[in-house]
Protein backbone atom coordinates (compact mmCIF):
# COMPACT_ATOMS: atom_id res chain seq x y z
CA UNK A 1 -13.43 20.35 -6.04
CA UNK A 2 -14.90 19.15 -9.02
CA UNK A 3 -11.88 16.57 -10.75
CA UNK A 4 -13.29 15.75 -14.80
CA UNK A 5 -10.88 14.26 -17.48
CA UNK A 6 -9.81 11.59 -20.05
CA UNK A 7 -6.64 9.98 -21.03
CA UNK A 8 -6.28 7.55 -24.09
CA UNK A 9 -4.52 3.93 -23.72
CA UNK A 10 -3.12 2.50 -26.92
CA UNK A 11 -4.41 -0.96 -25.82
CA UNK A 12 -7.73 -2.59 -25.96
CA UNK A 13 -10.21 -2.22 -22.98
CA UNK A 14 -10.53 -5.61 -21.87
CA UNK A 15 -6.49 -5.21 -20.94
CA UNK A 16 -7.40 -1.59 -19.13
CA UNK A 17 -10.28 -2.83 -17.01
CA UNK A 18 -8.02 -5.45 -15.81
CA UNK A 19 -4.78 -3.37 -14.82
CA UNK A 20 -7.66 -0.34 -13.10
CA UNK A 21 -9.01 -3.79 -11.19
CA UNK A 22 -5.40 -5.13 -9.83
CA UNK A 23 -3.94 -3.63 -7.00
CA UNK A 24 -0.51 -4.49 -7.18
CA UNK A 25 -0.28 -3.20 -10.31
CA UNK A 26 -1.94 0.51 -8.98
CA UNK A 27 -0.03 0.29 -6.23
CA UNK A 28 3.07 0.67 -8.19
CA UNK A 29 2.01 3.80 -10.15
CA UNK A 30 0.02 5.42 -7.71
CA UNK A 31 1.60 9.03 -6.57
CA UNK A 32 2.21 8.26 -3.16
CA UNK A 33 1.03 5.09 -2.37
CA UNK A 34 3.32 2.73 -0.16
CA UNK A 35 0.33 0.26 0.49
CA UNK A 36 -2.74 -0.57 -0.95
CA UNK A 37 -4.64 -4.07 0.16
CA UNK A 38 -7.83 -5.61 -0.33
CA UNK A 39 -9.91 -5.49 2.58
CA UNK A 40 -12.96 -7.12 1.02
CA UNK A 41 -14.67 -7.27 -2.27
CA UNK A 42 -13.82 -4.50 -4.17
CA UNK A 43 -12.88 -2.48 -0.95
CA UNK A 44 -8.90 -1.54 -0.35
CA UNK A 45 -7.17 0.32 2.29
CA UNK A 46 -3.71 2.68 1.37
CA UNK A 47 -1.58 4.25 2.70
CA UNK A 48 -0.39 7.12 0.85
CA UNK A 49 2.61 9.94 1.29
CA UNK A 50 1.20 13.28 -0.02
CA UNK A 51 2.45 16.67 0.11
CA UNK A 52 0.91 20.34 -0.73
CA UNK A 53 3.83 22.96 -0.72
CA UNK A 54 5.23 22.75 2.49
CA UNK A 55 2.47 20.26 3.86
CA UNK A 56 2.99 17.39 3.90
CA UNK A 57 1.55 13.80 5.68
CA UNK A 58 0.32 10.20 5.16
CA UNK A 59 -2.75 9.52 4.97
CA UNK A 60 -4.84 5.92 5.60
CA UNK A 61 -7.44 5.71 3.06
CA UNK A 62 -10.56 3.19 2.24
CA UNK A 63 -11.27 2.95 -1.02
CA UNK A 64 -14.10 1.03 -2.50
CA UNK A 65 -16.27 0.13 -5.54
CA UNK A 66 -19.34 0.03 -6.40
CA UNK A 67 -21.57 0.29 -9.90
CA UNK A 68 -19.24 -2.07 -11.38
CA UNK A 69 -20.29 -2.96 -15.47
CA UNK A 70 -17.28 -4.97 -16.80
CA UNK A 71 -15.50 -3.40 -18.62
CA UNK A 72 -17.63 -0.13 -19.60
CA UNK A 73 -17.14 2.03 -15.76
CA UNK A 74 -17.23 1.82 -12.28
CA UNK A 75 -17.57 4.45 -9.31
CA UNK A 76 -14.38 4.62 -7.05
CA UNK A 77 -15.28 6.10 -3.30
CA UNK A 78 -12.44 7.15 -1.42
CA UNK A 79 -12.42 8.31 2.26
CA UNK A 80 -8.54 9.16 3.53
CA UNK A 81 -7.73 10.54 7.07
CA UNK A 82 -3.92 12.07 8.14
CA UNK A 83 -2.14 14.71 10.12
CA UNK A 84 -2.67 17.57 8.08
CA UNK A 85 -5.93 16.74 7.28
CA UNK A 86 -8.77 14.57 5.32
CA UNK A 87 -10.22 14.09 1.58
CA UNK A 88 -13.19 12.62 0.97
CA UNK A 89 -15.04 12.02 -2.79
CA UNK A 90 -16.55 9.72 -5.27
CA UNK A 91 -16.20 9.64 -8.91
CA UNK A 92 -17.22 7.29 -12.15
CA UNK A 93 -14.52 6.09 -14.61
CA UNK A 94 -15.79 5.28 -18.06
CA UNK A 95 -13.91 2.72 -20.70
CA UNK A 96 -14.79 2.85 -24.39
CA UNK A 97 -12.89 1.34 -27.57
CA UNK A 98 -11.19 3.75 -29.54
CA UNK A 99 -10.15 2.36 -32.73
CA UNK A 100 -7.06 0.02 -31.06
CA UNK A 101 -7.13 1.62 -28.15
CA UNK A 102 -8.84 2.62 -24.80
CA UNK A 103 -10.70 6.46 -23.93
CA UNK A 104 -10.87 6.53 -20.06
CA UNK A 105 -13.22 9.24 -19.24
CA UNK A 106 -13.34 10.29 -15.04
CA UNK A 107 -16.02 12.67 -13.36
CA UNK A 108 -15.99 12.81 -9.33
CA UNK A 109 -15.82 15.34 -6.68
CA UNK A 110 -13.60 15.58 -4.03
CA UNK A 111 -13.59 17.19 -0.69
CA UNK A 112 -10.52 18.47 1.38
CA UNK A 113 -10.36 19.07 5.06
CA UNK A 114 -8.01 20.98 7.92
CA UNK A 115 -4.62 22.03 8.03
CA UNK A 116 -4.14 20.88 3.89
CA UNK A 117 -7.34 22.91 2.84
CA UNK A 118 -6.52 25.93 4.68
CA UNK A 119 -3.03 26.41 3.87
CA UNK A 120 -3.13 24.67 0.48
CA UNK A 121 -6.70 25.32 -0.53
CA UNK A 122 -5.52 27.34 -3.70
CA UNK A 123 -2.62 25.22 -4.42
CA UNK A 124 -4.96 20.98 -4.10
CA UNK A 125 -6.65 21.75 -7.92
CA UNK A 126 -3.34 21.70 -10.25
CA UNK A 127 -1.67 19.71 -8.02
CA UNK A 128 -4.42 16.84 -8.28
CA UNK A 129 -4.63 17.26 -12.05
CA UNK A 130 -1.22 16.63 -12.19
CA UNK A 131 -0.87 13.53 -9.73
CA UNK A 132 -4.36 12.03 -11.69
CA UNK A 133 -2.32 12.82 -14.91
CA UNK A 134 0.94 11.23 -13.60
CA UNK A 135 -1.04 8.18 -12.80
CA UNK A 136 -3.16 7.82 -15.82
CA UNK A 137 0.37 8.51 -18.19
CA UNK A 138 2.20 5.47 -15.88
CA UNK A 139 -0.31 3.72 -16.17
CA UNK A 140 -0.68 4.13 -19.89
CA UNK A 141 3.12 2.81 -20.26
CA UNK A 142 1.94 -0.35 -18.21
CA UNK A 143 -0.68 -1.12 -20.34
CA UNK A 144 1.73 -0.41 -23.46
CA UNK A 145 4.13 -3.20 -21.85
C-alpha cells in the first residue's frame, strides 16, 4: 500500500525536526503506542495497540533511521510483528520552510500480512490515512505549544 501526504506545522523546522527526533514526545501522540524506546542510534522498539474492524492486536515493532540530513528528511523503516498479523515498510519524510511555518511531505510503502490483511485488506488504506493524519494534526498542536 502505497501511503503519500503532507501536513503543514505553523512553527519553524528546526522546532519540527526536533519533536519527529524525540521519542517521548511521539510516544505520546502516536495512535496506539504504549511504548516506544531507543534501542540504539536512531533505532526504537514499540509496542503498539491497533485495531481493523473487529481485529484487533499489539504489535512489537523496530523502527529505525537511516538517510538522516538535519533538518531537510529522513527515511523511517518499520518492521512490526502481532497476533493478527505483520506490517512491514519504509518511507522518506521531507521538512521545508513555509513562510513561518513547516511543509512535512511523506512517501513510503507499506506491507500488511495474515489474519489483518485478509479480513481487513479493504478496510488498512483509510484507516492508515486517518491514524497518519491523527498523528501529524497532534503533533501539529505540540509543536504549536
Amino acid at each position: 500500500m502505497k501511503l503519500t501526504g503532507a501536513f503543514t506545522f505553523n512553527a519553524p523546522r528546526d522546532r519540527v525536526w526536533a519533536i519527529l527526533n524525540d521519542p517521548a514526545i511521539l510516544r505520546k501522540h502516536m495512535p496506539g503506542c504504549e511504548s516506544l524506546e531507543a534501542t540504539g542510534t536512531d533505532e526504537f522498539k514499540a509496542t503498539l495497540k491497533v485495531g481493523v474492524a473487529a481485529i484487533k492486536g499489539t504489535y512489537i515493532a523496530k523502527l529505525s533511521i537511516t538517510d538522516k540530513a538535519p533538518p531537510e528528511r529522513y527515511t523511517l523503516h518499520v518492521e512490526g510483528q502481532g497476533g493478527p498479523g505483520f506490517v512491514k515498510g519504509a518511507g522518506t519524510v521531507t521538512l521545508a520552510a513555509d513562510g513561518a511555518g513547516t511543509r512535512l511531505s511523506y512517501d513510503g510503502d507499506l506491507q500488511f500480512g495474515g489474519l489483518i490483511a485478509r479480513v481487513g485488506g479493504r478496510l488498512l488504506s483509510g484507516i492508515t490515512e486517518k491514524m497518519t493524519r491523527d498523528f501529524f494534526e497532534s503533533l501539529g498542536k505540540e509543536a504549536e505549544g
